[in-house]
Protein backbone atom coordinates (compact mmCIF):
# COMPACT_ATOMS: atom_id res chain seq x y z
CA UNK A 1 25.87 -28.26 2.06
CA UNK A 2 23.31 -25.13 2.29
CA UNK A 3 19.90 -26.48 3.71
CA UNK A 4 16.75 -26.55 1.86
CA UNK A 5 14.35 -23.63 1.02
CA UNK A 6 10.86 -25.06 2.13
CA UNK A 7 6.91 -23.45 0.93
CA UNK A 8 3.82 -24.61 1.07
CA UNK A 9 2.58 -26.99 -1.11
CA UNK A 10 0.34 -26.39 -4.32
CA UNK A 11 -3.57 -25.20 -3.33
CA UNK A 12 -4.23 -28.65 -5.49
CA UNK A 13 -1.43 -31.03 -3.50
CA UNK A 14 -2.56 -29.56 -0.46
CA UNK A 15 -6.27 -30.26 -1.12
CA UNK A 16 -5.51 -33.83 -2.29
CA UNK A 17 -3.42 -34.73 0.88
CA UNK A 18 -6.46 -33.76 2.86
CA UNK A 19 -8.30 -36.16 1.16
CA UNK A 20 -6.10 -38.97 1.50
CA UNK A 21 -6.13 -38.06 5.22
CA UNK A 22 -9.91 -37.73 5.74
CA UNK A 23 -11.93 -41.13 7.01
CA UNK A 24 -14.16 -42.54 3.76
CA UNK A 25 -17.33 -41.26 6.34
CA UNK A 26 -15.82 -37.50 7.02
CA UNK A 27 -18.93 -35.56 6.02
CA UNK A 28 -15.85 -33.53 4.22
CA UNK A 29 -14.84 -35.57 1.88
CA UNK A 30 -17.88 -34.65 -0.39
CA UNK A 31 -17.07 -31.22 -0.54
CA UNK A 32 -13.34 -31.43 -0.11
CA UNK A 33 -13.20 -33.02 -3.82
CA UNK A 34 -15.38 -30.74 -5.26
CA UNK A 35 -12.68 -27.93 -3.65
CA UNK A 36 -9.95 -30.08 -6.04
CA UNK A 37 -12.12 -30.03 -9.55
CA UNK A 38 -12.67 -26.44 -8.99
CA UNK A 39 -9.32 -25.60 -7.97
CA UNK A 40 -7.65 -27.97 -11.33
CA UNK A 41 -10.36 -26.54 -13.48
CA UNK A 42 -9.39 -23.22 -12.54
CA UNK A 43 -5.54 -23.77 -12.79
CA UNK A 44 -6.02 -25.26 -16.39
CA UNK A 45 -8.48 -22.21 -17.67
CA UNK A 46 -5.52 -19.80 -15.94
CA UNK A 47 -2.86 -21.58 -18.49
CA UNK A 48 -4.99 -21.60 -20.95
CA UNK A 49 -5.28 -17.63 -21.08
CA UNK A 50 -1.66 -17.60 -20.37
CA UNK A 51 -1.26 -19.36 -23.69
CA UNK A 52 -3.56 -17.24 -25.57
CA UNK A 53 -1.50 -14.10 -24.44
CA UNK A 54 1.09 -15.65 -26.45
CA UNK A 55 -0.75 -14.29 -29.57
CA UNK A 56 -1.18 -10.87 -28.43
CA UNK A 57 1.90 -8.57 -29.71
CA UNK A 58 1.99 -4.79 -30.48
CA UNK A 59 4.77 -2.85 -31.97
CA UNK A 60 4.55 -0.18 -29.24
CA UNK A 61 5.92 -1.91 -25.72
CA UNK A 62 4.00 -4.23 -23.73
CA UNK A 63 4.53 -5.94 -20.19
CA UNK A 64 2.17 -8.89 -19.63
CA UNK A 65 2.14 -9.75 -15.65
CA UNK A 66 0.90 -12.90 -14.00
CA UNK A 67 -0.98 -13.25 -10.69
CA UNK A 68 0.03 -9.51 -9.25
CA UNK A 69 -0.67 -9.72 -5.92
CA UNK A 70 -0.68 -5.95 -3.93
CA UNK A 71 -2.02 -4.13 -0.89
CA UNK A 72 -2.94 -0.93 0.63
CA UNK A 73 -3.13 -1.24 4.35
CA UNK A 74 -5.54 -3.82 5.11
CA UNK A 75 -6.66 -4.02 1.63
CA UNK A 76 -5.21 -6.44 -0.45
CA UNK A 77 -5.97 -7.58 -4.26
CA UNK A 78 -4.92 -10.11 -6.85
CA UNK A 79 -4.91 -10.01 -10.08
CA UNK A 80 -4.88 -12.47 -12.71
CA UNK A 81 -3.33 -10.90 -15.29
CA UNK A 82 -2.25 -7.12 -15.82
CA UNK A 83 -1.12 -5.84 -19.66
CA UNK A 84 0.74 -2.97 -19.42
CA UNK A 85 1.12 -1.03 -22.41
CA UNK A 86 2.37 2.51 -23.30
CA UNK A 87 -1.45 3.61 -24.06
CA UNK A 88 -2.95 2.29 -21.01
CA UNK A 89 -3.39 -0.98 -18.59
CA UNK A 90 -5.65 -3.46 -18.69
CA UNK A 91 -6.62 -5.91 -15.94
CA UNK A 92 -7.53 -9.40 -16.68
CA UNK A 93 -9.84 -11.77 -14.50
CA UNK A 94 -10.13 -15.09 -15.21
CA UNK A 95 -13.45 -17.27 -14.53
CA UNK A 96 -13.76 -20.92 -14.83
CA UNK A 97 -17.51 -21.29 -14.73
CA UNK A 98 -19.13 -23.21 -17.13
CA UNK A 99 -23.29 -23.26 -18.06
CA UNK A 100 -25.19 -20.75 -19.87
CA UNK A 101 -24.31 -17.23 -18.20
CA UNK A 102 -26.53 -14.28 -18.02
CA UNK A 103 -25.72 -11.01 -17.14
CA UNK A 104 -29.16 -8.66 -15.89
CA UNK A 105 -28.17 -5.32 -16.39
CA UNK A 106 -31.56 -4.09 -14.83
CA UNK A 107 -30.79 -6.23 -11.73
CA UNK A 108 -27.08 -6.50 -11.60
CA UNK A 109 -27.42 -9.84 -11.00
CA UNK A 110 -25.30 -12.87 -12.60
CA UNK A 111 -26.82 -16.38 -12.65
CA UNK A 112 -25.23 -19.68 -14.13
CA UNK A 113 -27.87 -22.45 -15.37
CA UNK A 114 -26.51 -25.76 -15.49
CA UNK A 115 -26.26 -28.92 -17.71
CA UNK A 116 -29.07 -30.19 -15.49
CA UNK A 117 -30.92 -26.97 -16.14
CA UNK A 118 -30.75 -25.78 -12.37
CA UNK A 119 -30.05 -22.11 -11.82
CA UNK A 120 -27.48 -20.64 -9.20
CA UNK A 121 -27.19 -16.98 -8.55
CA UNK A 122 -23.59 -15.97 -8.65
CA UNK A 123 -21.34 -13.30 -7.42
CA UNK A 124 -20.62 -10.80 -10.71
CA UNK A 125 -17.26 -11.06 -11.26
CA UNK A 126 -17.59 -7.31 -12.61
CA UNK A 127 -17.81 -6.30 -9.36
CA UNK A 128 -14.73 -7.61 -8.60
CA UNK A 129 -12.79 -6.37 -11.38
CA UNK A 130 -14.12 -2.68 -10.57
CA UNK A 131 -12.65 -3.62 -7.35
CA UNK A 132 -9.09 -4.19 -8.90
CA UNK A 133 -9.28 -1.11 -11.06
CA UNK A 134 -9.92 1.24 -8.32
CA UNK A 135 -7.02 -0.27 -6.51
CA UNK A 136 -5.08 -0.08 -9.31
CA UNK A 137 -6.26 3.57 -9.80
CA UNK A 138 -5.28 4.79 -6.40
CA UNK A 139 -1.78 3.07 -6.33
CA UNK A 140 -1.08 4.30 -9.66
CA UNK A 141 -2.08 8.00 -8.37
CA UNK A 142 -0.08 7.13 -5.25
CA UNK A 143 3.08 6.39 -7.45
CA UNK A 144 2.35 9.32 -9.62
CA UNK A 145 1.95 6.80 -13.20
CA UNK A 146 0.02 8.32 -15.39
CA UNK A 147 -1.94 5.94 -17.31
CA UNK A 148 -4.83 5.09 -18.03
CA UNK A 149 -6.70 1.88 -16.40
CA UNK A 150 -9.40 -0.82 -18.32
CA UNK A 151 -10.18 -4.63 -17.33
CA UNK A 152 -11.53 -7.60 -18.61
CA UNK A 153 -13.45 -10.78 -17.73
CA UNK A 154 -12.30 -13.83 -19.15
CA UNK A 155 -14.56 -16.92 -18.92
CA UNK A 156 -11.86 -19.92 -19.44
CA UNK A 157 -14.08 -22.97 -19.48
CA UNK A 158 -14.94 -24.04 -22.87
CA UNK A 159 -18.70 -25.28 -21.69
CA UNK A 160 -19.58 -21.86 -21.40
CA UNK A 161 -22.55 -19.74 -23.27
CA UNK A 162 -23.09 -16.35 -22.86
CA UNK A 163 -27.08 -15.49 -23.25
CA UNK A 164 -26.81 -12.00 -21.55
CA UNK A 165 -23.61 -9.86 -21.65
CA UNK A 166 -23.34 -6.90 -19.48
CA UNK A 167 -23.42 -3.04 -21.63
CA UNK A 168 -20.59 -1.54 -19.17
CA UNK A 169 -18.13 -4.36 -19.39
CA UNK A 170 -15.59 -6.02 -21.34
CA UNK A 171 -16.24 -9.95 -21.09
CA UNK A 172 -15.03 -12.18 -23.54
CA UNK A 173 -14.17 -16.52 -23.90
CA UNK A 174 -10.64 -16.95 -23.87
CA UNK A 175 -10.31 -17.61 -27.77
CA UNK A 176 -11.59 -14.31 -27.94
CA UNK A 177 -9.06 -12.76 -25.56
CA UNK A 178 -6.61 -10.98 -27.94
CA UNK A 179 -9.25 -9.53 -30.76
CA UNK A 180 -10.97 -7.97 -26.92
CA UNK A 181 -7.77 -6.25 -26.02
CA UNK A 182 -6.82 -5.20 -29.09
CA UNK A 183 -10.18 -3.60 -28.89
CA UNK A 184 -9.76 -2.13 -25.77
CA UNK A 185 -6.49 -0.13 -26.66
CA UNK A 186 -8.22 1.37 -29.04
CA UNK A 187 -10.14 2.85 -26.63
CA UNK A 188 -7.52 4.58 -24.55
CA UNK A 189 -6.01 8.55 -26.52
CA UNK A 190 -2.84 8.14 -27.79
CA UNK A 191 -0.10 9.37 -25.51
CA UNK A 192 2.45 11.85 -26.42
CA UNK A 193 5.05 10.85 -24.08
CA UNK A 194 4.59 7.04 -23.21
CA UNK A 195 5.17 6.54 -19.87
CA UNK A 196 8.54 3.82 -19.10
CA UNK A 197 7.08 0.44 -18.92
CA UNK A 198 10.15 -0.91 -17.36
CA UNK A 199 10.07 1.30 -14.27
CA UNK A 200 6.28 0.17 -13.89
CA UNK A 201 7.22 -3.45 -13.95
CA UNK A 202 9.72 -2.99 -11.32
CA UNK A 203 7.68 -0.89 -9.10
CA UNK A 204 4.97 -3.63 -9.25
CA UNK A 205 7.39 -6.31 -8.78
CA UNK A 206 8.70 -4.42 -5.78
CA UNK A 207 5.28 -3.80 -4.18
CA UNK A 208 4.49 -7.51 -4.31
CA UNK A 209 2.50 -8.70 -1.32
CA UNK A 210 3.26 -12.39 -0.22
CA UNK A 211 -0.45 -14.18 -0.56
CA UNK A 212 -1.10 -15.43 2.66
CA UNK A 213 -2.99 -18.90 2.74
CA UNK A 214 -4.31 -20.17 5.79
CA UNK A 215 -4.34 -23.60 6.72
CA UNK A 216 -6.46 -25.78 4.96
CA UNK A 217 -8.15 -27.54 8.04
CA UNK A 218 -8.56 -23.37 9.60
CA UNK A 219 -10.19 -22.69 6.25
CA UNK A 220 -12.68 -25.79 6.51
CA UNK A 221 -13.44 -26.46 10.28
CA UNK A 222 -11.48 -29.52 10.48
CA UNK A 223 -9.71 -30.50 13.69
CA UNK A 224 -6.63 -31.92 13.42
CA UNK A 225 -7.45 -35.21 15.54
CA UNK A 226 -10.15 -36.06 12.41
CA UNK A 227 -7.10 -36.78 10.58
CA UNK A 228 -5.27 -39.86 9.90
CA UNK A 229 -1.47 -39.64 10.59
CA UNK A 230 1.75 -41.17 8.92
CA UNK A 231 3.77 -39.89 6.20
CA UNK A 232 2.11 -40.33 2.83
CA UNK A 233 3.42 -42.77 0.39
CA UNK A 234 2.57 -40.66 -3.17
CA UNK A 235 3.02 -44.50 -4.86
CA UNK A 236 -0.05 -46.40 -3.27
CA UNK A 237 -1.66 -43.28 -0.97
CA UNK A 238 -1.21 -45.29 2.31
CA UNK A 239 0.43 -43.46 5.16
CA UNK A 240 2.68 -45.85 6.30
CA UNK A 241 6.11 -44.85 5.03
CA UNK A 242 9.29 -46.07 7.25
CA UNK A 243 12.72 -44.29 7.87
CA UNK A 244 15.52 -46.79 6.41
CA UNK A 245 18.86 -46.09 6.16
CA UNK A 246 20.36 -44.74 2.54
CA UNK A 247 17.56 -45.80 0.77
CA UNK A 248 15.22 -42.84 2.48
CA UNK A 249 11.73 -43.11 3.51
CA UNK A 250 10.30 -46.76 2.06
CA UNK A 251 6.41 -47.75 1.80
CA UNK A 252 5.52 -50.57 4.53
CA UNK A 253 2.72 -51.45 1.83
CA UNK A 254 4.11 -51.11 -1.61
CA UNK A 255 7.81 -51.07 -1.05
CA UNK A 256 8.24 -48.04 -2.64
CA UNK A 257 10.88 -45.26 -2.02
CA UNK A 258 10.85 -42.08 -2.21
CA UNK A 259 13.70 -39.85 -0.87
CA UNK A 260 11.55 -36.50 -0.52
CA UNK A 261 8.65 -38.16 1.63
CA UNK A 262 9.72 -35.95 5.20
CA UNK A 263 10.13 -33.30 3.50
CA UNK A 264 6.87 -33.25 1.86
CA UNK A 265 5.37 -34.30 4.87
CA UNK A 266 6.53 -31.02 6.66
CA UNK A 267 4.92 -28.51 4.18
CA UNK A 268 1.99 -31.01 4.29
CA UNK A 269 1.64 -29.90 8.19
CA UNK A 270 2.13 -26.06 7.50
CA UNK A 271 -0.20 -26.47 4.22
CA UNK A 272 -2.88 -28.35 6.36
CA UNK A 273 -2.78 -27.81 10.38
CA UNK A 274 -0.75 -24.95 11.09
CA UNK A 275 1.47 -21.70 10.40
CA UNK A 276 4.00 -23.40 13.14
CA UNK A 277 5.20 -26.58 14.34
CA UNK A 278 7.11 -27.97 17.26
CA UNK A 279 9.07 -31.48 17.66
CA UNK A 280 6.32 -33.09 19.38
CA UNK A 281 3.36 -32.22 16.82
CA UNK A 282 5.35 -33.15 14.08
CA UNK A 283 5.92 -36.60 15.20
CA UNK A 284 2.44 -37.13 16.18
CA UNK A 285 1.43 -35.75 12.62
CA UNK A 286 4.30 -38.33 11.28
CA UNK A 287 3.94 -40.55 13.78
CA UNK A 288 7.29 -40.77 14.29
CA UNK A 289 8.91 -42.06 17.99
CA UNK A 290 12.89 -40.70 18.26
CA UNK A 291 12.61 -36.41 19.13
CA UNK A 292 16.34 -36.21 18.83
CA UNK A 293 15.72 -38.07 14.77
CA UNK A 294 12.86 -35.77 14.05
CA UNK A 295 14.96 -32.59 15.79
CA UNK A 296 18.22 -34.21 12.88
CA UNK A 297 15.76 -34.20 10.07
CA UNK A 298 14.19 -30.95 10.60
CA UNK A 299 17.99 -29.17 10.85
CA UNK A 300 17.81 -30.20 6.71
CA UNK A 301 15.76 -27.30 6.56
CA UNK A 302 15.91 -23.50 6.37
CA UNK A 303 12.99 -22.54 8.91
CA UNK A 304 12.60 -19.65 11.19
CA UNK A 305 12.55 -20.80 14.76
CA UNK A 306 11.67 -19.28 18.14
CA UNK A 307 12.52 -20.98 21.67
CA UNK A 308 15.26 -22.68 22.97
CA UNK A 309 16.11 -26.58 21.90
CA UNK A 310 13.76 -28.19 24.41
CA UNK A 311 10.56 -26.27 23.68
CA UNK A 312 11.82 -25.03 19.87
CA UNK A 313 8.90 -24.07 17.88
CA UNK A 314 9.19 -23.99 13.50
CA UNK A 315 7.94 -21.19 11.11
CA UNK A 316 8.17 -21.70 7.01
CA UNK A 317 10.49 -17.98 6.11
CA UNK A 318 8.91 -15.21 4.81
CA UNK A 319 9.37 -14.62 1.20
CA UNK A 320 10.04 -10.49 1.64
C-alpha cells in the first residue's frame, strides 16, 4: 500500500486549531478569532463570485481561472480570478468588506464606516489590482500573448454600500459581476486573429507558483511553549486523544474515535509551528512517549526527509 500524500491544512482549520490550543487568557485569542470570521467571510464571498461566474457565457471562447498564483523573481502575485477571452483578459479581485465604502478620487484614499458609524482608512484595493495587471502585462509581453489586459474589484459581502466609486476603475457587488464584464469586453477592439485560449491556459497552469504560507505561530509571534499539547479530538475539542489498537486514536474524554486524528495532528504541526519536524518535537507537540511508535506512524506518510534515522528531520513535499 502507497503511503499518504500530506498538505497543510485549510487557512480556516489551521486558524481554529490555534484556538483550541491557546490558554482562555492568551492575549491572542481576541484577535486570533477575528483572523477566523475574516478568513470564513472571505472564503464564502470567494464562492459566491465563483457561482456568479456561472452566469457569464459568450459565444466567442472563454477560460475562467481560479486563484492564479505567479511570480517574476522575487515578485510574486495572486489572483482571484482571471477571464480569459479571445478579445482580452480581465482580472478579478475579490473584497469581503462590508460598511458604507467611499472611494476619494481627489485623495486616493478608501475608507470603510461601520455599523457603529466608526471610520477606518483602508488600503485601496485598486492599487492592488493595478499591481496584478502590470504583472500580468509584463509576463504576457514576456510570453509574447498578445492581448489585451482589464480588472475588476468585486466587493462580495452583501452589507456593503458604495457612497463614492472611483472614475478610473471597474468596481462592482457581486450580483453585478457579469452585466460589469460584459461591459468591459466591450471595451477591448475586436481582434482579427483571436489569440489560442488553450495554449494560454496551459502556459498559466504551467507557470503556477506554489503559495507559500508560513507558519501560523511565525505569522503571529506565538512561541510554541504558549501552546497546549495533545492530539485534538475534532468531537469534544479536548486534546487528549489515546493510541488503541484497531480502533485508531480514541478520545480519553468523550470516547470518540477517529481514525485520521495523527495524521491531522502532523499537518497541524507544519500548519502551526514549523516548515520541519523531527521525532522528538513531534511527540512533545503530541505528547506522545514511544520514538520507535511515533518513527512507525510517521513511515504512513510521503515526506521529504534529511538525516540519518537517529537525528531524521521531516519536510511536507513540494508540490512542483
Amino acid at each position: 500500500m502507497g503511503k499518504k500524500e500530506l498538505a497543510l491544512l485549510s487557512e480556516i482549520e489551521s486558524l481554529e486549531r490555534l484556538l483550541y490550543r491557546l490558554p482562555d487568557n492568551h492575549s491572542s485569542r481576541e484577535f486570533i478569532q477575528v483572523e477566523i470570521f475574516k478568513a470564513v467571510a472571505g472564503k464564502r464571498g470567494e464562492e459566491r463570485l465563483f457561482r456568479k461566474m456561472i452566469e457569464f457565457e459568450i459565444e466567442e471562447q472563454y477560460r475562467f481561472l481560479k486563484n492564479i498564483c505567479l511570480s517574476r523573481g522575487q515578485w510574486k502575485v495572486q489572483m482571484d480570478g482571471l477571464l480569459l477571452t479571445e478579445r482580452g483578459a480581465i482580472v478579478i479581485e475579490s473584497k469581503n468588506i462590508s460598511g458604507q465604502l467611499y472611494f476619494d478620487d481627489d485623495t486616493g484614499e478608501f475608507s470603510r464606516t461601520n455599523t457603529e458609524c466608526v471610520k477606518t482608512i483602508m488600503e485601496d484595493p485598486t492599487i492592488q489590482l493595478n499591481k496584478h495587471i502590470r504583472f500580468l502585462t509584463l509576463f504576457f509581453k514576456q510570453q509574447n500573448i498578445d492581448l489585451p489586459i482589464s480588472g475588476i474589484v468585486v466587493f462580495t459581502s452583501k452589507q456593503c454600500e458604495f457612497l463614492a466609486k472611483p472614475k478610473k476603475h471597474h468596481i462592482c457587488k457581486t450580483y453585478q459581476l457579469v452585466d460589469y464584464l460584459f461591459d468591459i469586453l466591450q471595451e477591448f477592439p475586436l481582434k482579427s486573429k483571436p489569440q489560442d485560449l488553450s495554449e494560454i491556459q496551459k502556459l498559466l497552469e504551467q507557470s503556477r507558483t506554489p503559495y507559500k504560507r508560513k507558519p501560523l505561530c511565525q505569522l503571529y509571534s506565538i512561541e510554541e511553549t504558549e501552546l497546549f499539547t495533545g492530539i485534538l479530538c475534532t468531537s469534544c475539542k479536548s486534546l487528549n486523544m489515546m493510541r488503541k489498537h484497531k480502533k485508531g486514536w480514541l478520545c480519553a474524554d468523550c470516547q470518540a474515535v477517529d481514525l485520521l486524528a495523527f495524521q491531522h495532528t502532523v499537518q497541524e504541526y507544519f500548519s502551526l509551528i514549523n516548515t520541519q519536524l523531527s521525532n522528538r518535537q513531534l511527540r512533545k507537540f503530541c505528547k506522545l512517549e514511544s520514538p520507535y511508535v511515533t518513527s512507525r506512524l510517521l513511515k504512513a506518510y510521503d515526506l521529504e526527509t534529511a538525516g540519518a534515522l537517529r537525528n531524521r528531520t521531516y519536510f511536507l513535499k513540494k508540490n512542483d
